[in-house]
C-alpha atoms as a PDB file:
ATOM      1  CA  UNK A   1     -12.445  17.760  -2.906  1.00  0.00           C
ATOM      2  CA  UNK A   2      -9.716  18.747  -0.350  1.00  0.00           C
ATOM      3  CA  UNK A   3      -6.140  19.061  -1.148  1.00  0.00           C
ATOM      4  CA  UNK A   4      -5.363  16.980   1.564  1.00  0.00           C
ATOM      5  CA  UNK A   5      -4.998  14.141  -0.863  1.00  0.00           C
ATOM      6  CA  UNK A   6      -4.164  14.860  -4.207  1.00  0.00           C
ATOM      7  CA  UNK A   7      -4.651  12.698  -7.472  1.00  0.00           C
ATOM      8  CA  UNK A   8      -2.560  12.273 -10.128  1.00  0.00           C
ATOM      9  CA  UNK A   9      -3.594   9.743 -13.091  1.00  0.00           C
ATOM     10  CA  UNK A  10      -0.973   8.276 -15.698  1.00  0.00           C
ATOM     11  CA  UNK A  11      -1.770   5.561 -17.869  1.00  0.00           C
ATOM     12  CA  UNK A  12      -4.566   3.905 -15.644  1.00  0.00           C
ATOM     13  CA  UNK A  13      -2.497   4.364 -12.869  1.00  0.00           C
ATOM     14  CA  UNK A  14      -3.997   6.972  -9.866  1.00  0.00           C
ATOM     15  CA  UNK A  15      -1.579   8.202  -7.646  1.00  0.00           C
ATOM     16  CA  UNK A  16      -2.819   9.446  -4.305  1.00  0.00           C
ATOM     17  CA  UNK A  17      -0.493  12.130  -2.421  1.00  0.00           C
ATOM     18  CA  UNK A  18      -0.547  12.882   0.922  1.00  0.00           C
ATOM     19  CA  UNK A  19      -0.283  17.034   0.949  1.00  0.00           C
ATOM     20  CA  UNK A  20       0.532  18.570   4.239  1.00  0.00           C
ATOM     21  CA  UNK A  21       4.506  19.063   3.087  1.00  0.00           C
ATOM     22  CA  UNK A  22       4.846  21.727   5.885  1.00  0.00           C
ATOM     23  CA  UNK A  23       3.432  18.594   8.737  1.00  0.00           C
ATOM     24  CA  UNK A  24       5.693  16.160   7.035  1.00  0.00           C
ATOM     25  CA  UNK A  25       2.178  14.823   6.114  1.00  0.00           C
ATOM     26  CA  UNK A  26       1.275  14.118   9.604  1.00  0.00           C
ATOM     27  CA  UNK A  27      -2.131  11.927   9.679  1.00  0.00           C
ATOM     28  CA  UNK A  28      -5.251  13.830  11.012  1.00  0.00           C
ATOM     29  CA  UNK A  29      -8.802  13.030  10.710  1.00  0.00           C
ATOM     30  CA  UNK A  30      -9.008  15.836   7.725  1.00  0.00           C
ATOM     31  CA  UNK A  31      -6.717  13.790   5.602  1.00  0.00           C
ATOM     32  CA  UNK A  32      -8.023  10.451   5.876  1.00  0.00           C
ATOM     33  CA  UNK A  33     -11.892  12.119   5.357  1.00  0.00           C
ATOM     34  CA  UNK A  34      -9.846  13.132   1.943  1.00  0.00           C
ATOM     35  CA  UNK A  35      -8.353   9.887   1.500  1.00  0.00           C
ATOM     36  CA  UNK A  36     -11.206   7.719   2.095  1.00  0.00           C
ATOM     37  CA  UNK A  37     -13.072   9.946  -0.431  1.00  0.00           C
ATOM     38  CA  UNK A  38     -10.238   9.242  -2.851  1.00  0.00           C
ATOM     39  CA  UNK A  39     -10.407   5.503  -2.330  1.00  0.00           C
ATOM     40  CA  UNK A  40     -14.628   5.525  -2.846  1.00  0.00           C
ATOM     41  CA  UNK A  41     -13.940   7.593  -5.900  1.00  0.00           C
ATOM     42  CA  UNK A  42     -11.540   4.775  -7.522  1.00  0.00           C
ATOM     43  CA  UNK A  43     -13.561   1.796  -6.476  1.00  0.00           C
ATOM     44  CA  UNK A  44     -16.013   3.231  -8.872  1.00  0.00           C
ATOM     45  CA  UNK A  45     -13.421   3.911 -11.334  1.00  0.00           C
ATOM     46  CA  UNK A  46     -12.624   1.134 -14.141  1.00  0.00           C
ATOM     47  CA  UNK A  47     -10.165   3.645 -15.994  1.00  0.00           C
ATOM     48  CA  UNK A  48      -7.987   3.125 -12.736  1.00  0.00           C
ATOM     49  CA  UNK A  49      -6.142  -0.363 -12.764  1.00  0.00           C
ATOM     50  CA  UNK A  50      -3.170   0.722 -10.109  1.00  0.00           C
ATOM     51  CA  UNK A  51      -2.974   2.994  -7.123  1.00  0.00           C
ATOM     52  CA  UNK A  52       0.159   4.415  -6.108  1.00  0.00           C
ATOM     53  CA  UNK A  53       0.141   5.883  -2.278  1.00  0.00           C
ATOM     54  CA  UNK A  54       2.534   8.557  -1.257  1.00  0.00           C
ATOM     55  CA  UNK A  55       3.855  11.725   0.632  1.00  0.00           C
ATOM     56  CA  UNK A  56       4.644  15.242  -0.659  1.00  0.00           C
ATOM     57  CA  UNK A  57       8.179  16.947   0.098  1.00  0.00           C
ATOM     58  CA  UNK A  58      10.302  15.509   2.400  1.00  0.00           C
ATOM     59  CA  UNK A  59       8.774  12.012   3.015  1.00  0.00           C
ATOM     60  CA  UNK A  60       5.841   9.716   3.207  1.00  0.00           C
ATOM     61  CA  UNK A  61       4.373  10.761   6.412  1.00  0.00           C
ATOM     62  CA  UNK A  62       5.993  11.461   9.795  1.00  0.00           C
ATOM     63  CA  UNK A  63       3.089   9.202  11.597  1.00  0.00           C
ATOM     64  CA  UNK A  64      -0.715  10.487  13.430  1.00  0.00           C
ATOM     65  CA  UNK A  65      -0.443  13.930  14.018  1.00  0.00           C
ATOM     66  CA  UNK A  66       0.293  13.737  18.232  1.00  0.00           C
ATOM     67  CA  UNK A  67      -1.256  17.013  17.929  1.00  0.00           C
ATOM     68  CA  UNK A  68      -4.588  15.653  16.564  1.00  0.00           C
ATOM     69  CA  UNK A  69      -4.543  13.126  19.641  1.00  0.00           C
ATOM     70  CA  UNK A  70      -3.858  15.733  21.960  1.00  0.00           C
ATOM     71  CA  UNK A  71      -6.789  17.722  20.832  1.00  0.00           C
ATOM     72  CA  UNK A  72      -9.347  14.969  20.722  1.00  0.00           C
ATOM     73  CA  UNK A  73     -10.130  13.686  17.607  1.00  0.00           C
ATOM     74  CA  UNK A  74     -13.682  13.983  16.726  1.00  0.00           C
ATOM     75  CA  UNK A  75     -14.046  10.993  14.068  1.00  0.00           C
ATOM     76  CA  UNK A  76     -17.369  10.572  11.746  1.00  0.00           C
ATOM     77  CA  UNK A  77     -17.318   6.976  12.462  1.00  0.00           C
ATOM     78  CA  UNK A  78     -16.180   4.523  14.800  1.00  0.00           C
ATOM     79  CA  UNK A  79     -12.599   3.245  14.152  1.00  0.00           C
ATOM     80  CA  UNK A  80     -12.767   5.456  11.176  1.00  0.00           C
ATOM     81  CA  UNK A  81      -8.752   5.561  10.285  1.00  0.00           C
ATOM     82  CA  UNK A  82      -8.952   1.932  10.610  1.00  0.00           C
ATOM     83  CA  UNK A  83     -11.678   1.414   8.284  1.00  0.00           C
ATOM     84  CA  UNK A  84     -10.119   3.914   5.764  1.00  0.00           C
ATOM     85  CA  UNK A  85      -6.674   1.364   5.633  1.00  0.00           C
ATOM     86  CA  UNK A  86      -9.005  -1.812   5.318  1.00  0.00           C
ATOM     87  CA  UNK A  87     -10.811   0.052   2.133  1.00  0.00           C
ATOM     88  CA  UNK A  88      -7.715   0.975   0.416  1.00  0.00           C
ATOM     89  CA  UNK A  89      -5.679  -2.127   1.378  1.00  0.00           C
ATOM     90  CA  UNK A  90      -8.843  -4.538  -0.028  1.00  0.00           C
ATOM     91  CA  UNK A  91      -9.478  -2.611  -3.452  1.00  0.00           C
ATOM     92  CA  UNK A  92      -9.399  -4.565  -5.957  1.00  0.00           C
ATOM     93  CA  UNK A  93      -6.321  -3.533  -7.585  1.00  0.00           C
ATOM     94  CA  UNK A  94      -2.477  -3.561  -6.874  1.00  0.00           C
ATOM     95  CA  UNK A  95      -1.904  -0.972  -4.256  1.00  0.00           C
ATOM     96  CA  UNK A  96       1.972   0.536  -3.880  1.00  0.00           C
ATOM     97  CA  UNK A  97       3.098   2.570  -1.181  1.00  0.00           C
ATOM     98  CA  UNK A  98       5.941   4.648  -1.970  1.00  0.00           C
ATOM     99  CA  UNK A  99       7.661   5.726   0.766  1.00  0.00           C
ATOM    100  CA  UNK A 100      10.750   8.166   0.835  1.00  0.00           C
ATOM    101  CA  UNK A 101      11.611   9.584   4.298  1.00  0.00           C
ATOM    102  CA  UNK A 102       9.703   9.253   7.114  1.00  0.00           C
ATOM    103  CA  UNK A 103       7.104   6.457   7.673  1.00  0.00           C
ATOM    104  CA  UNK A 104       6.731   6.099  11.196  1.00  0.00           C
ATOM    105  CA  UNK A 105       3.603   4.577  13.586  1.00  0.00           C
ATOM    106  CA  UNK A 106       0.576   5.831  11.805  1.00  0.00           C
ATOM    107  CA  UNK A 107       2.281   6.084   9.163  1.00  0.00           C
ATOM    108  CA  UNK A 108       3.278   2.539   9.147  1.00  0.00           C
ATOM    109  CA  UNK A 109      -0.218   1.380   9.485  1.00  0.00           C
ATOM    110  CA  UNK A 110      -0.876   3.461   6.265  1.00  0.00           C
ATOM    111  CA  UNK A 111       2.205   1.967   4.248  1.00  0.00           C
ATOM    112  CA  UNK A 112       1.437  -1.654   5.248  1.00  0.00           C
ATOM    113  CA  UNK A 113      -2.246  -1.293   3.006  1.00  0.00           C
ATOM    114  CA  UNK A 114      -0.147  -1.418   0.045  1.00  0.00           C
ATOM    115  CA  UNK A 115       0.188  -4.992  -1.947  1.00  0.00           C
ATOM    116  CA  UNK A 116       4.011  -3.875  -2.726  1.00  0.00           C
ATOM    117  CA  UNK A 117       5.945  -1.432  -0.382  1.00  0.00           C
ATOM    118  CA  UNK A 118       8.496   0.335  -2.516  1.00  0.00           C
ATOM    119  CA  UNK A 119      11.093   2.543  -0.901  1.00  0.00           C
ATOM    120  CA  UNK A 120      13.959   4.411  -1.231  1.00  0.00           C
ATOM    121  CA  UNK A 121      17.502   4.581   0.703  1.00  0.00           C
ATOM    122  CA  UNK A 122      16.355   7.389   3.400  1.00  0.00           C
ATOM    123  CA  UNK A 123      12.895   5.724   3.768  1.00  0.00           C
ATOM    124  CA  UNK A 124      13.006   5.413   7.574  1.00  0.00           C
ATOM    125  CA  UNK A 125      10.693   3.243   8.985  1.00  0.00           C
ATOM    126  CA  UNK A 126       9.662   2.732  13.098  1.00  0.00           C
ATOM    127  CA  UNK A 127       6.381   2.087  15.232  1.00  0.00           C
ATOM    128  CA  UNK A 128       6.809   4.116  18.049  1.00  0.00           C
ATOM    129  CA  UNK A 129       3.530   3.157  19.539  1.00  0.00           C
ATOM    130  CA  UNK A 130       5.354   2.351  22.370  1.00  0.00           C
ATOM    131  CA  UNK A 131       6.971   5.510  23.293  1.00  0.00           C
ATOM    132  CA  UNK A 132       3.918   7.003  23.736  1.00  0.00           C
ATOM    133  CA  UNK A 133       1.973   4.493  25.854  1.00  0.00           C
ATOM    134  CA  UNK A 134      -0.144   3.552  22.794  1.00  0.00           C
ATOM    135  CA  UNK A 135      -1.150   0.313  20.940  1.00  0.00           C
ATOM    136  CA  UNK A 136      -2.171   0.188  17.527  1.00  0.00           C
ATOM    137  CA  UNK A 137      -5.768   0.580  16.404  1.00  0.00           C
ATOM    138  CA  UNK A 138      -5.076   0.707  12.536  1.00  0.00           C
ATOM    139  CA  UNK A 139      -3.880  -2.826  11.909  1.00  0.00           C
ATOM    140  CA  UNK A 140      -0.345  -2.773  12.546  1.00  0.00           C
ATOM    141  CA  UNK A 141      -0.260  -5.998  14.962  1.00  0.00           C
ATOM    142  CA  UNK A 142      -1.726  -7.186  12.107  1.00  0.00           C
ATOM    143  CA  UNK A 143      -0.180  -6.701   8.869  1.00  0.00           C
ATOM    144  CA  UNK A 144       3.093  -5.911  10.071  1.00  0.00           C
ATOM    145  CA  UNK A 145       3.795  -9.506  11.691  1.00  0.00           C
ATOM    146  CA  UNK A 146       2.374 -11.129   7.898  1.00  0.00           C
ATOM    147  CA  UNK A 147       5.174  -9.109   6.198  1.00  0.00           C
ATOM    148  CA  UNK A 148       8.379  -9.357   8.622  1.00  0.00           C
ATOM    149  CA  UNK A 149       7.188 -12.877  10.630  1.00  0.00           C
ATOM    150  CA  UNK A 150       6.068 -12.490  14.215  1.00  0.00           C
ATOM    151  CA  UNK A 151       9.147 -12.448  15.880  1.00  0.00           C
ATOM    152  CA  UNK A 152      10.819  -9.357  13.857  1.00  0.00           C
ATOM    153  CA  UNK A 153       7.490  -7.453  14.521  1.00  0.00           C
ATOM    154  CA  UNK A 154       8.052  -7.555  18.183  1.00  0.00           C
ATOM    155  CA  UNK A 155      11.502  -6.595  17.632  1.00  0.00           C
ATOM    156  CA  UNK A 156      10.357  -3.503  16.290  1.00  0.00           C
ATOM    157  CA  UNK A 157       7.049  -2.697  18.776  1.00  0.00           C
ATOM    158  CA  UNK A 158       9.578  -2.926  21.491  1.00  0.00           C
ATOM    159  CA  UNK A 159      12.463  -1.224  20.509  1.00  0.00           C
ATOM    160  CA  UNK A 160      10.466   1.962  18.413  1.00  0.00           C
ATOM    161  CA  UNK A 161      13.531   1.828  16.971  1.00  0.00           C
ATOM    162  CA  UNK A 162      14.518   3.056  13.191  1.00  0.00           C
ATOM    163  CA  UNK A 163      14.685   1.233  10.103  1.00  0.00           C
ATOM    164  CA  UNK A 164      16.352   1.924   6.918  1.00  0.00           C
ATOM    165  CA  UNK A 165      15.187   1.481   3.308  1.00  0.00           C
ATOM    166  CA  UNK A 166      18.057  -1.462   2.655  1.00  0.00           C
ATOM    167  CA  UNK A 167      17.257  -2.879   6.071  1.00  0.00           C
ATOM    168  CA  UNK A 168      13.356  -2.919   5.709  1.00  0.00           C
ATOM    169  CA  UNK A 169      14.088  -4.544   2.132  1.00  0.00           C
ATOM    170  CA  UNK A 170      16.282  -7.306   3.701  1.00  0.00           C
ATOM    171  CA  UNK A 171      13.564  -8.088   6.453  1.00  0.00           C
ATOM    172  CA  UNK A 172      10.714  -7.942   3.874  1.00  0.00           C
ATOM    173  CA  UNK A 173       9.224  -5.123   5.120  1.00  0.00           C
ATOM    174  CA  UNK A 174      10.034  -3.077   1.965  1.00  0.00           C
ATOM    175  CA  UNK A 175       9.528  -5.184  -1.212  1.00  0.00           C
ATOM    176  CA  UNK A 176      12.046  -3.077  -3.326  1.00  0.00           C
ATOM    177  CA  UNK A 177      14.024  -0.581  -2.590  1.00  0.00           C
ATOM    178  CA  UNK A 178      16.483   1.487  -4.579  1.00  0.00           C
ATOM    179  CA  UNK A 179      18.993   4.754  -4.307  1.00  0.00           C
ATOM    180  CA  UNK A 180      17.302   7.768  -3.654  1.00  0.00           C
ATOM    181  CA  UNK A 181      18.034   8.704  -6.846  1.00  0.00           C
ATOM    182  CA  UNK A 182      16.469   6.654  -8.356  1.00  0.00           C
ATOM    183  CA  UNK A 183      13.685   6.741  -6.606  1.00  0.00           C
ATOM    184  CA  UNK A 184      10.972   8.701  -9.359  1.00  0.00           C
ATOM    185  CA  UNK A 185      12.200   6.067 -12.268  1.00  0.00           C
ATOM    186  CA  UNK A 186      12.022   3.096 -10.375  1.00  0.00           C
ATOM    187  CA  UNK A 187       8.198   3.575  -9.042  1.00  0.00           C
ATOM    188  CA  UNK A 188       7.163   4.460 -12.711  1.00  0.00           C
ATOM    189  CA  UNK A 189       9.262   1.232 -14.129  1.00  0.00           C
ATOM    190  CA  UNK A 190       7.420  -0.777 -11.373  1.00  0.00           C
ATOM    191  CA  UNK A 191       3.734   0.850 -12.512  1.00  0.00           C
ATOM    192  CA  UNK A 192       4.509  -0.149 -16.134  1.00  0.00           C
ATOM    193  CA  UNK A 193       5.077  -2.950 -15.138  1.00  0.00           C
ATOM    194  CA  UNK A 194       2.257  -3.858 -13.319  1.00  0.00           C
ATOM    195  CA  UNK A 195       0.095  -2.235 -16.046  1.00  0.00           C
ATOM    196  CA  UNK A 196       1.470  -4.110 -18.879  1.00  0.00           C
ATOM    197  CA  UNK A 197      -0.405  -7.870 -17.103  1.00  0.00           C
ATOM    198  CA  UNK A 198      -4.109  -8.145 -16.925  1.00  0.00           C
ATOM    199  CA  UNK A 199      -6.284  -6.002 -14.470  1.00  0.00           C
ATOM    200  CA  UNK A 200      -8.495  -9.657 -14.670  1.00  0.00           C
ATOM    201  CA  UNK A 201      -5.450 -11.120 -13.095  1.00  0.00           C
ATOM    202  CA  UNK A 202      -4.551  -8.803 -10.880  1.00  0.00           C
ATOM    203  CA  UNK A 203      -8.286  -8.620  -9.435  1.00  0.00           C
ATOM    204  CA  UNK A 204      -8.679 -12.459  -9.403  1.00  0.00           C
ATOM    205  CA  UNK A 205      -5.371 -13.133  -7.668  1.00  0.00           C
ATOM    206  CA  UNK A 206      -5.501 -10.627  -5.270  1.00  0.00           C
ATOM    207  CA  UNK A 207      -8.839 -11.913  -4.346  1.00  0.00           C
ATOM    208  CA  UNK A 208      -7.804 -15.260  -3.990  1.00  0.00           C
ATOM    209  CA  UNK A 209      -4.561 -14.033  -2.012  1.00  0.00           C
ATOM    210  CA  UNK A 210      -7.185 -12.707   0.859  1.00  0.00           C
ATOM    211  CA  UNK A 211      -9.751 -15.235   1.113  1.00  0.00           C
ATOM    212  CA  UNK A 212      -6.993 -17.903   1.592  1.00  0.00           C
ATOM    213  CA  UNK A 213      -5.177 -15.787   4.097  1.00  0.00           C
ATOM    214  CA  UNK A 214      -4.379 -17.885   6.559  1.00  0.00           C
ATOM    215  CA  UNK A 215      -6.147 -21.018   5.411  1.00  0.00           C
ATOM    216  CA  UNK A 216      -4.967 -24.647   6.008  1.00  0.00           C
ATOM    217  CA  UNK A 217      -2.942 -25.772   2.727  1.00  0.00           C
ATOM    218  CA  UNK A 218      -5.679 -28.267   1.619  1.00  0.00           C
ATOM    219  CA  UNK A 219      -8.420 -25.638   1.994  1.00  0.00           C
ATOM    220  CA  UNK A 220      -6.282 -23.214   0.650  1.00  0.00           C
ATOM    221  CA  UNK A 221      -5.954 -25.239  -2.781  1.00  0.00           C
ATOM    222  CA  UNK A 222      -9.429 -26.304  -2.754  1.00  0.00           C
ATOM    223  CA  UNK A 223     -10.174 -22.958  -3.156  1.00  0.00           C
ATOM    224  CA  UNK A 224      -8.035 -22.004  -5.644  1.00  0.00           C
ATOM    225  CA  UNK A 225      -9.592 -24.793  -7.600  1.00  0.00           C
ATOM    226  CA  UNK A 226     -12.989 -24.736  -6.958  1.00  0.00           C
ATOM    227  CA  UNK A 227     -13.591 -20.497  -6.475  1.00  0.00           C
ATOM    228  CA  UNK A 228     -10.839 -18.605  -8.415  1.00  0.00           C
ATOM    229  CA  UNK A 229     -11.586 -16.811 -10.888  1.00  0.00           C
ATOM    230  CA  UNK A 230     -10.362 -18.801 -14.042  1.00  0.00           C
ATOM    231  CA  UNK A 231      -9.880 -17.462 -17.550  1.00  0.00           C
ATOM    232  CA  UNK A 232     -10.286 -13.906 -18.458  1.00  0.00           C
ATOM    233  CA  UNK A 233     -11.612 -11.700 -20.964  1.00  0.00           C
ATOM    234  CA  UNK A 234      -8.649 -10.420 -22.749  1.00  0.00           C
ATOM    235  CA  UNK A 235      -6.811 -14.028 -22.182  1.00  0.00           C
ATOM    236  CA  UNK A 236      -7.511 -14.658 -25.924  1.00  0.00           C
ATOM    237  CA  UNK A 237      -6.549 -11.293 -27.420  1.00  0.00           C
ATOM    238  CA  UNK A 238      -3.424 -11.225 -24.669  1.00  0.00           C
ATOM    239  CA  UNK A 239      -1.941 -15.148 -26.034  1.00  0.00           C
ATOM    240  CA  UNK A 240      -2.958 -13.961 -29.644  1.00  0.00           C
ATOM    241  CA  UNK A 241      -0.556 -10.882 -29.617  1.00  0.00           C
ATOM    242  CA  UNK A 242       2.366 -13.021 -28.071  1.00  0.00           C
ATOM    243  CA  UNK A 243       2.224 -15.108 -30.879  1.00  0.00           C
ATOM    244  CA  UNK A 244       1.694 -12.652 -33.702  1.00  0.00           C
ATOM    245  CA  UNK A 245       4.962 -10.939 -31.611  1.00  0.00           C
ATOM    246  CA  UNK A 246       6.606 -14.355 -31.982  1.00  0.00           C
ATOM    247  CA  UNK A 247       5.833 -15.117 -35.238  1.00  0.00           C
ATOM    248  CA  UNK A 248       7.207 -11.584 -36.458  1.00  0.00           C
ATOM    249  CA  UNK A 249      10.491 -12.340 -35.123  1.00  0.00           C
ATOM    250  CA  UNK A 250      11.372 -15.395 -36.319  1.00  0.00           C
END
């Protein structure tokens, strides 16, 4: 498999980095053939119960490679980037993207797959679609609008401007971020504790979370009701170690 991508596994956890260090992990139709590899191998994977998404060196990715664009990207599919973010963002599992540095455009698209955004001080964060007489194609007017409300999205497709970690955090565009420092602790403290709750859970509920998207409240709990996923298989063993816990304590 290329080393476009790398994976790491920890614990049922399967991070994916982004490896062109010396591009600031510009985006090019190489990678995301790499990625989207990556994601089919972990949809068949039930060791994996968390992905973790991130850059190499200096950041999470400096956006599409311009270069790439300039060339004339021969894609094996239609809309094949596109497609790539919809397969990782709908996996069945808790996605995070970890961003430190830059995440710009393309990169943007990327980040927004994840189910948690977690970032550090220097993240930087921009869609600069704009500067280059471009709209986006990878779901951006999308998902970004869902995370930051309508209004702050056009903020930033007009403006291309900048964002920091604390900012993007404050706006919801980052769900947690933390000093830089603290940066390698904090994403494996957030992992554990994702991994500690039930994958059953985690699969159900996200599940639910997308087919209500958007849904009229009625509807919405209707189909909580009537089409979630209920009780799982570990429930028992899960309430039956709390208590043995409890009962050891007192």
């Amino acid at each position: 498999m290329s080393d476009l991508v790398l994976r790491e596994d920890r614990n049922g956890a399967a991070t994916l980095i982004l490896n062109r260090p010396d591009k600031l992990n510009a985006l090019n139709v190489a990678l995301f053939k790499a990625l989207d590899d990556h994601v089919t191998d972990i949809a068949g994977d039930e060791t994996v119960r968390l992905v973790i998404l991130r850059g190499a060196g200096k950041c999470f990715s400096a956006g599409h490679d311009l270069g790439d664009i300039a060339a004339g990207e021969k894609l094996p599919r239609p809309n094949f980037q596109a497609s790539v973010i919809e397969r990782l963002a709908d996996l069945p599992l808790p996605v995070i993207t970890a961003v430190h540095g830059h995440c710009y455009t393309g990169a943007l698209e990327l980040a927004l797959a994840g189910d948690i955004i977690f970032a550090s001080e220097a993240a930087k964060f921009g869609d600069t679609h704009a500067k280059w007489a471009l709209t986006p194609v990878w779901g951006l007017s999308q998902r970004l609008p869902r995370r930051v409300g309508t209004y702050k999205a056009r903020e930033m497709m007009f403006t291309c401007r900048t964002y920091g970690g604390r900012e993007a955090e404050r706006i919801g565009l980052a769900n947690i971020c933390v000093e830089n420092d603290a940066f390698e602790s904090g994403l494996v403290a957030l992992a554990d504790s994702i991994l500690a709750n039930s994958s059953f859970s985690h699969a159900a509920n996200k599940k639910l979370l997308l087919e209500t998207d958007g849904l009229p409240l009625g509807a919405g709990l209707a189909h909580e009701v009537f089409r979630g996923e209920g009780r799982g298989p570990d429930m028992e063993e899960r309430i039956a170690a709390f208590q043995n816990k409890t009962a050891k304590v007192s």
